[in-house]
C-alpha atoms as a PDB file:
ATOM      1  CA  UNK A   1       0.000   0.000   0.000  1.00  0.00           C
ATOM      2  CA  UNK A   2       1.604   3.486  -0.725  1.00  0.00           C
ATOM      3  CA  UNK A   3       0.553   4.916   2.123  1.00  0.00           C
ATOM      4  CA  UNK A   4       2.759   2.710   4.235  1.00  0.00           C
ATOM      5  CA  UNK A   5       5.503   3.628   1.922  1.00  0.00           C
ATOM      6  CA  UNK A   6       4.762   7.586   2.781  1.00  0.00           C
ATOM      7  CA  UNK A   7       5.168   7.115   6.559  1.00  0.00           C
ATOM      8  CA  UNK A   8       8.601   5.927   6.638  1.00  0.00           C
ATOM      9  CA  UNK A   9      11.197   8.059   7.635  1.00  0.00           C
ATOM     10  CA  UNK A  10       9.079   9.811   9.201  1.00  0.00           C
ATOM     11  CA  UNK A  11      10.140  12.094  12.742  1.00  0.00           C
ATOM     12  CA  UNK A  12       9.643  10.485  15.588  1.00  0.00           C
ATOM     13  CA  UNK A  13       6.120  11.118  17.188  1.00  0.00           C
ATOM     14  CA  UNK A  14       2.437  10.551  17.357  1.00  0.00           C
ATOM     15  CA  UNK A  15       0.561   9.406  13.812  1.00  0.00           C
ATOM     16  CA  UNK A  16      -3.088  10.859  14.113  1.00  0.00           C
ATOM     17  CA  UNK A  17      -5.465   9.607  11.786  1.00  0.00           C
ATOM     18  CA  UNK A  18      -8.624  12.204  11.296  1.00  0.00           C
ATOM     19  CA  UNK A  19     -12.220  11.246  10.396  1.00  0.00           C
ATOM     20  CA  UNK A  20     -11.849   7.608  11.351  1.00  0.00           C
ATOM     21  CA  UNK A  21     -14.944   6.497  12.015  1.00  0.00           C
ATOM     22  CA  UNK A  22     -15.268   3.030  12.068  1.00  0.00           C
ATOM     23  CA  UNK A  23     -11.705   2.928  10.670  1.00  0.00           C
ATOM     24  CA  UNK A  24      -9.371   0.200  10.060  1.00  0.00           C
ATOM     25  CA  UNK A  25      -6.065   1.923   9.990  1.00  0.00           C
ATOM     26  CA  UNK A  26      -5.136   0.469  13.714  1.00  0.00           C
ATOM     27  CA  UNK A  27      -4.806  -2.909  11.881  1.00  0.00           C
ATOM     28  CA  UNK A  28      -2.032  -1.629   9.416  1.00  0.00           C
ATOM     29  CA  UNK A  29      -0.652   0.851  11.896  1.00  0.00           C
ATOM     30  CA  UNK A  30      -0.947  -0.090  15.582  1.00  0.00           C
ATOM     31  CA  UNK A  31       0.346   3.090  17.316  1.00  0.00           C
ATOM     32  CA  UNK A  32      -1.848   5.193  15.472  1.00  0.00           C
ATOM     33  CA  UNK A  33      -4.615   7.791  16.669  1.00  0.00           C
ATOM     34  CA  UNK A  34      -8.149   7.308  15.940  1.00  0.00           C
ATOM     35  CA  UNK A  35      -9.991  10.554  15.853  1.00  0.00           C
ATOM     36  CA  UNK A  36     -13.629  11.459  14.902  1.00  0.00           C
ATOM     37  CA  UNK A  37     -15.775  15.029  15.190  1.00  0.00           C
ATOM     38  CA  UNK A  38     -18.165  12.799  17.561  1.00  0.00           C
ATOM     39  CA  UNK A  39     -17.767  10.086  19.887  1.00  0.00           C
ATOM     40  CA  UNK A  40     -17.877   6.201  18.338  1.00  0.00           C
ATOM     41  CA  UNK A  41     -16.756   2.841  20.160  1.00  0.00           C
ATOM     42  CA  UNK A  42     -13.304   1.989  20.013  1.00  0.00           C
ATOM     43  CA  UNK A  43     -11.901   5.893  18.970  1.00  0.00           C
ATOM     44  CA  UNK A  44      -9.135   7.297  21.080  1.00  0.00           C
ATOM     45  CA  UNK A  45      -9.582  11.078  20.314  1.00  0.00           C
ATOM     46  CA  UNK A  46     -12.962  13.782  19.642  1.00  0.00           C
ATOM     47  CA  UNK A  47     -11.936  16.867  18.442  1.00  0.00           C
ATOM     48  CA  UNK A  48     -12.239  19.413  14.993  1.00  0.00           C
ATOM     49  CA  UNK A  49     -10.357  19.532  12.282  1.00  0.00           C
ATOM     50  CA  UNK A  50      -9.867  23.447  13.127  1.00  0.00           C
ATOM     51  CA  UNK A  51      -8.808  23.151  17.060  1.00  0.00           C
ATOM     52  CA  UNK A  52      -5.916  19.821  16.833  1.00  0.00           C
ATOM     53  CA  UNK A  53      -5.390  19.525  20.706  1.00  0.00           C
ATOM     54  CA  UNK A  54      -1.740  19.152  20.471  1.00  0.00           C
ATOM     55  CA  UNK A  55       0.974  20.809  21.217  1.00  0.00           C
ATOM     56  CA  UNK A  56       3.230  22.863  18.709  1.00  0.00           C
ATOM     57  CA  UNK A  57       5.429  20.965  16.418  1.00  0.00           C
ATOM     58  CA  UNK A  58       4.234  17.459  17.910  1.00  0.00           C
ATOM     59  CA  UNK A  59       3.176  14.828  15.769  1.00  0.00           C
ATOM     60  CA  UNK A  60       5.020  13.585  12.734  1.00  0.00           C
ATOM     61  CA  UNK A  61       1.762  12.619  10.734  1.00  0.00           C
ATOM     62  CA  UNK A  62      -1.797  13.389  10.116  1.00  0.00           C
ATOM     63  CA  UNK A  63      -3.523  10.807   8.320  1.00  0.00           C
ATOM     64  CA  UNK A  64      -6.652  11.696   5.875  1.00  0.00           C
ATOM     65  CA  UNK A  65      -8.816   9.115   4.306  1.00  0.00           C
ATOM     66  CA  UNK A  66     -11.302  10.615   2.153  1.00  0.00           C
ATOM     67  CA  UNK A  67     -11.601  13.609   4.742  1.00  0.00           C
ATOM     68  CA  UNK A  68     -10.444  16.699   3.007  1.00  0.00           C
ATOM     69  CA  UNK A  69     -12.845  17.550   1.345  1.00  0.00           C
ATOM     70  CA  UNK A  70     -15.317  17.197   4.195  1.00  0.00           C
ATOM     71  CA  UNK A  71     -13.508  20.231   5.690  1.00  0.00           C
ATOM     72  CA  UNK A  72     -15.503  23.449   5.189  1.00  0.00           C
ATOM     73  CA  UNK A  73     -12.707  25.632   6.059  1.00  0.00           C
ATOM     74  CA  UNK A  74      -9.806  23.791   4.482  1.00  0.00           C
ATOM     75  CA  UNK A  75      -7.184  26.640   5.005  1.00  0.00           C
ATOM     76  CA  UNK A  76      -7.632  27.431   8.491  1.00  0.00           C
ATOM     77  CA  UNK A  77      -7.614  23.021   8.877  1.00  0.00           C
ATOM     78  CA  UNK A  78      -4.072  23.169   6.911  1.00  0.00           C
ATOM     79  CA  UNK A  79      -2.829  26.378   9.353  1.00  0.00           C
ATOM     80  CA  UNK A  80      -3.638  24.287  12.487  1.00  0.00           C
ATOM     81  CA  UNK A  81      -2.118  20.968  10.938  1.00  0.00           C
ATOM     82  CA  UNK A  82       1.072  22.876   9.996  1.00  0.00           C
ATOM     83  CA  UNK A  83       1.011  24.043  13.487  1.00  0.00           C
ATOM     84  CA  UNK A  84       0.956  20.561  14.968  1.00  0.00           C
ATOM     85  CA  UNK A  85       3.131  18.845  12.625  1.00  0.00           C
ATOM     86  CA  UNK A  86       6.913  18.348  13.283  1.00  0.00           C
ATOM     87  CA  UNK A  87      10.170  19.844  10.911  1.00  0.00           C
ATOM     88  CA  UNK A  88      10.001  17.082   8.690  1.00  0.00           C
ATOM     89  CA  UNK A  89       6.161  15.693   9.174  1.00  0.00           C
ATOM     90  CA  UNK A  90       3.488  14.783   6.541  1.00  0.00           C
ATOM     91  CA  UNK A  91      -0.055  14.994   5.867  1.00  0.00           C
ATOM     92  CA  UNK A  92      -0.991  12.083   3.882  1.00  0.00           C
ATOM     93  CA  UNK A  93      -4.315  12.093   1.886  1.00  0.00           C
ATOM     94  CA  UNK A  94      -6.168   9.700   0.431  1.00  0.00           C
ATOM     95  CA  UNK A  95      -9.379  11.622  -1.464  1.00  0.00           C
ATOM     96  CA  UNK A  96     -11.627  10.663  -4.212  1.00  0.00           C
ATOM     97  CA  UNK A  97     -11.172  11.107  -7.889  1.00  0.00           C
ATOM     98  CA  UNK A  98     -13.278  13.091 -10.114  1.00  0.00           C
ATOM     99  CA  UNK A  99     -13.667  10.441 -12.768  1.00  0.00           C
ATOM    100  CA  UNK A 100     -16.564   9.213 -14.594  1.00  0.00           C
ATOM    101  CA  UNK A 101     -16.827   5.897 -12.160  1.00  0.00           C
ATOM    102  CA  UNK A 102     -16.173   8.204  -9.345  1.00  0.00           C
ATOM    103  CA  UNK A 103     -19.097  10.490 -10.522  1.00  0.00           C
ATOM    104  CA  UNK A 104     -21.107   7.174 -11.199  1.00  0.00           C
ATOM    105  CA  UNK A 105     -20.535   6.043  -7.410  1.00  0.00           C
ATOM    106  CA  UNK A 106     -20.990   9.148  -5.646  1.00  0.00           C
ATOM    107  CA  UNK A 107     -24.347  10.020  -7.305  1.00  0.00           C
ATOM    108  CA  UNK A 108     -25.750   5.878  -7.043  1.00  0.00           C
ATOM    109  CA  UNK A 109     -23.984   4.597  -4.343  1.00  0.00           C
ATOM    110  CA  UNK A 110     -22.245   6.849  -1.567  1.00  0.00           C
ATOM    111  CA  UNK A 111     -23.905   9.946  -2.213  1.00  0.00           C
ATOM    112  CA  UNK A 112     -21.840  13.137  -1.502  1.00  0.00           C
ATOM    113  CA  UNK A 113     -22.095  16.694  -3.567  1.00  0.00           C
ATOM    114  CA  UNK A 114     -19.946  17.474  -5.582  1.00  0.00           C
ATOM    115  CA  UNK A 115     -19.517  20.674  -7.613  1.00  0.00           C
ATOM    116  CA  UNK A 116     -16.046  20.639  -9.355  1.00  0.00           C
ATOM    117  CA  UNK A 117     -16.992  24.714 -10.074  1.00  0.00           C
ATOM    118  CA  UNK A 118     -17.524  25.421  -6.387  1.00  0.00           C
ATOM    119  CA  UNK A 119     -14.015  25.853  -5.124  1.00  0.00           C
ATOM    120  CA  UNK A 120     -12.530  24.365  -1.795  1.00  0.00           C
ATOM    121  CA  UNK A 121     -14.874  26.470   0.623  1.00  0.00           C
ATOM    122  CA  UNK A 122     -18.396  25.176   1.984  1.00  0.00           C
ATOM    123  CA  UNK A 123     -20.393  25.781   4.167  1.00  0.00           C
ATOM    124  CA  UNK A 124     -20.207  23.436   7.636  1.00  0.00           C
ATOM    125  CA  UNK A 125     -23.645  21.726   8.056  1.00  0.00           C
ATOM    126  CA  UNK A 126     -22.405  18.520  10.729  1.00  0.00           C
ATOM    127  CA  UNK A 127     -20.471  15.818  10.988  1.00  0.00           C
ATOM    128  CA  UNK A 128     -20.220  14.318   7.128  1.00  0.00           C
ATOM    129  CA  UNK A 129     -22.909  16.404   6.206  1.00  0.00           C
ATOM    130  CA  UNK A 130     -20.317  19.152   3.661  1.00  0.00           C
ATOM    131  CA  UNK A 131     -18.112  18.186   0.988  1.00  0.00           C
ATOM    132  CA  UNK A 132     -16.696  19.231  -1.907  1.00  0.00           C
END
């Protein structure tokens, strides 16, 4: 998987995944931090994308699995993330692609808007409720 490939070398400290949910990345990476907007069995952390409660220049990865673009203020999110991260850390994002089987999914299967015209900015409406 290339996402195991991106977190090597990285500095030494805490990998925080964001948006978890029901997530499965404990299985691939054991000493990693669940997180979630709301509280859901088996999560370690509760917080916003837009208040990380960590310390300066503390973790060495934040870990995004089709979460971006649930963020409705995406540059404030990457001001507190580069806050938070070490010299050295990554973001690593996994988000979906804006092909016609993507588009075909989205609009049968997992429904979430999506208006390529609109820009990264939306408004916040809940937990999983904005995207873009």
């Amino acid at each position: 998987m290339q996402m195991l490939t991106s977190i090597k070398d990285l500095p030494a400290g805490p990998i925080i995944e964001l948006g978890s949910g029901p997530g499965f990345i404990k299985e691939i990476i054991p000493s990693a931090k669940t997180s979630e907007t709301f509280l859901i069995p088996n999560l370690d952390l509760v917080f916003s994308g837009h208040h990380l409660p960590f310390k300066d220049k503390s973790i060495s990865c934040l870990l995004m699995l089709d979460v971006f673009h649930h963020i409705p203020n995406p540059s404030e999110f990457l001001k507190e993330a580069e806050r938070c991260l070490r010299k050295g850390g990554r973001i690593i994002m996994v988000e979906p692609f804006n092909t016609s089987f993507g588009r075909f999914f989205y609009q049968n299967f997992h429904h979430e808007c999506f208006d390529p015209d609109s820009g990264w900015e939306h408004l916040e409406g809940g937990p999983l409720s904005g995207a873009n």
